[in-house]
C-alpha atoms as a PDB file:
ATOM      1  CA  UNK A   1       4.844 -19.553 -30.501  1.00  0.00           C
ATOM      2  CA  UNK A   2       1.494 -18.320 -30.731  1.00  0.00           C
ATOM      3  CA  UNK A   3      -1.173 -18.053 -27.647  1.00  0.00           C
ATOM      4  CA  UNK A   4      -4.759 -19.688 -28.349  1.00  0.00           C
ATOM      5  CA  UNK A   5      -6.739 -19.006 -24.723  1.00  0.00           C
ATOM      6  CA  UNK A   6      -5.598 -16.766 -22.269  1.00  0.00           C
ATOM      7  CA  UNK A   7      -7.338 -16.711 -18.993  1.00  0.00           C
ATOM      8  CA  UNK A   8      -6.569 -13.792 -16.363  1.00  0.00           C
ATOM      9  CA  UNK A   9      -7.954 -14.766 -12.763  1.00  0.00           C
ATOM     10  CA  UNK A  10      -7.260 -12.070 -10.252  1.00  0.00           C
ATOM     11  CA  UNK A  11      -8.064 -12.598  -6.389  1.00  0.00           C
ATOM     12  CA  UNK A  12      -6.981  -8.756  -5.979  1.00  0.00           C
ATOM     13  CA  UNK A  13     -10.074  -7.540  -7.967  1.00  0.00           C
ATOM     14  CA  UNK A  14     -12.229  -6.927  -5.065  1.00  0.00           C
ATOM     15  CA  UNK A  15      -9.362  -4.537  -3.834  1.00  0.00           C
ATOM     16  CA  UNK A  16      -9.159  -2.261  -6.506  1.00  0.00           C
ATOM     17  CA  UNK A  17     -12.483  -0.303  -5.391  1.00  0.00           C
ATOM     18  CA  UNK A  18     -11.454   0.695  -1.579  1.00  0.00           C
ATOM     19  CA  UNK A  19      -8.052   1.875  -3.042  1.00  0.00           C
ATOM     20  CA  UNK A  20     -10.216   4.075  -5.481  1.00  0.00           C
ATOM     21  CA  UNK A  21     -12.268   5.273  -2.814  1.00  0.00           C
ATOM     22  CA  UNK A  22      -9.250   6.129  -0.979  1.00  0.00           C
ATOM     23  CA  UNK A  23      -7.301   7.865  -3.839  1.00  0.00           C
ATOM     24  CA  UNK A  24     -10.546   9.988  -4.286  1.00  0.00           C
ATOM     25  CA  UNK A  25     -10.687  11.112  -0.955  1.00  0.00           C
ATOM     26  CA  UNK A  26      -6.911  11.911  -1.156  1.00  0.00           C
ATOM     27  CA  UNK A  27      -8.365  14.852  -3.525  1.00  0.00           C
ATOM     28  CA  UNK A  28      -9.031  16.690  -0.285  1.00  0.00           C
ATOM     29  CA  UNK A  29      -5.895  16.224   1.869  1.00  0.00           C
ATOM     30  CA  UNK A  30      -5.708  20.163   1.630  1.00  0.00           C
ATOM     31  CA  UNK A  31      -2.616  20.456  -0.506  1.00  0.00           C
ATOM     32  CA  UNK A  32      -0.482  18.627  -3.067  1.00  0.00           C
ATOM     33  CA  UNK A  33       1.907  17.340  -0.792  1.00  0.00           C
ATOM     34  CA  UNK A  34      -0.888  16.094   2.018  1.00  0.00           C
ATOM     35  CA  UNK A  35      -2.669  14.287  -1.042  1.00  0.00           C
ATOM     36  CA  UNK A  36       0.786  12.538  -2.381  1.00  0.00           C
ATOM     37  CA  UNK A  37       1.468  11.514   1.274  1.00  0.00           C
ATOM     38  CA  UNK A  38      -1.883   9.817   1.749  1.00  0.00           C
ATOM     39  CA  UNK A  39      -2.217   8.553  -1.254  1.00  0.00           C
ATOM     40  CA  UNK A  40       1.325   7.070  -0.600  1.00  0.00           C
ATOM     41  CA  UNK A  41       0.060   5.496   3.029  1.00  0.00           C
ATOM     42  CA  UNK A  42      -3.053   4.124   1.555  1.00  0.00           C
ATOM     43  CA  UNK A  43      -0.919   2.221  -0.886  1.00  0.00           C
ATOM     44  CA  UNK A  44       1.406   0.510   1.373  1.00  0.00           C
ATOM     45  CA  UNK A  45      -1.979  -0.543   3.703  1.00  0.00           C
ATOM     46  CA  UNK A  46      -3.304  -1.922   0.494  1.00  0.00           C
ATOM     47  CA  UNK A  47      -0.042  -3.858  -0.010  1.00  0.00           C
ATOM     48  CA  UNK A  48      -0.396  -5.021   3.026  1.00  0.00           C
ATOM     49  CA  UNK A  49      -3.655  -6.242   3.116  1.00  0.00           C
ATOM     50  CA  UNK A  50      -2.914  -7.939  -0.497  1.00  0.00           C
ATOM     51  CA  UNK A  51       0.018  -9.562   1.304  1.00  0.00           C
ATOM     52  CA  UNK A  52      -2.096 -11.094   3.789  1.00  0.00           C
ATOM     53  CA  UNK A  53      -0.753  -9.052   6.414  1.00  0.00           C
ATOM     54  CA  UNK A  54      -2.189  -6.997   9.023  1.00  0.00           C
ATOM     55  CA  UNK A  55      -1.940  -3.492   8.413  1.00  0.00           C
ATOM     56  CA  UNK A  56      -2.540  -2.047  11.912  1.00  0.00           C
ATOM     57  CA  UNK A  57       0.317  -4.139  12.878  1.00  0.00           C
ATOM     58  CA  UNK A  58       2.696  -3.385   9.941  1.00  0.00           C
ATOM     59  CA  UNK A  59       2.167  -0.046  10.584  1.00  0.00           C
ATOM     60  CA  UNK A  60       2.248   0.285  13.997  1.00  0.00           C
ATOM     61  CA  UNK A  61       5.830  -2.044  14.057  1.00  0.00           C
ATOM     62  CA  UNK A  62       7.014   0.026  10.937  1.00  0.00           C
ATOM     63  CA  UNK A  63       6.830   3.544  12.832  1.00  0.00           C
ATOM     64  CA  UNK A  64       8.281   1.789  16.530  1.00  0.00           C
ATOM     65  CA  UNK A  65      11.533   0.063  14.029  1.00  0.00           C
ATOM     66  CA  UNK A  66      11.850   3.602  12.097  1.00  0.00           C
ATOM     67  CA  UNK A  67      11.087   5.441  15.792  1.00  0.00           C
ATOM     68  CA  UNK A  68      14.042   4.093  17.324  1.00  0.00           C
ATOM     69  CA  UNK A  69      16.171   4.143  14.571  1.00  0.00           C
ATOM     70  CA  UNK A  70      16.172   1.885  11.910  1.00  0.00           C
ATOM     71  CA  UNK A  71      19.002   2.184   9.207  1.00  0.00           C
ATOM     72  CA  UNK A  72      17.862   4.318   6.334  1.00  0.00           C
ATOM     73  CA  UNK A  73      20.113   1.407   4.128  1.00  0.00           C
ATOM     74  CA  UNK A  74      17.864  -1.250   5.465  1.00  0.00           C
ATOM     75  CA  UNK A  75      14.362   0.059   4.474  1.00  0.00           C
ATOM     76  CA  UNK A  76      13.293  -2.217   1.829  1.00  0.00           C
ATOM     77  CA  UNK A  77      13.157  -4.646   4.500  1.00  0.00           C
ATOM     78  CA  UNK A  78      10.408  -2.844   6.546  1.00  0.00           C
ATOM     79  CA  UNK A  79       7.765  -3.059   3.318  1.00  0.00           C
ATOM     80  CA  UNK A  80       4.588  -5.290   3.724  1.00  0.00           C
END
């Protein structure tokens, strides 16, 4: 098998520069942990939004399921 043309078309390219904004800005979270934390919101958001969902509501139904006690076994489900 060989490959002649090979065409890569990404609709996600437009939402690689916010999510390098927001990585840079992580730089100043005021510690190692803060800056792995943020860094680790601002990628689920982006998931989100590349998901066509919105992330204000994701979020805001993902901390009320885990606030009143979602199972820990069942958290894959809660991702965007």
């Amino acid at each position: 098998m060989r490959l002649v043309k090979a065409h890569i078309r990404t609709s996600s390219s437009g939402a690689i520069r916010p999510q390098t904004v927001t990585r840079k800005n992580a730089l100043f979270a005021g510690s190692h942990g803060g800056g792995r934390t943020w860094a680790t919101i601002a990628t689920l958001l982006q998931t989100a939004k590349m998901n066509d969902v919105d992330p204000h509501a994701w979020l805001t139904q993902t901390l009320d399921r885990i606030a009143q006690g979602w199972p820990i076994t069942q958290i894959d489900a809660l991702m965007p």
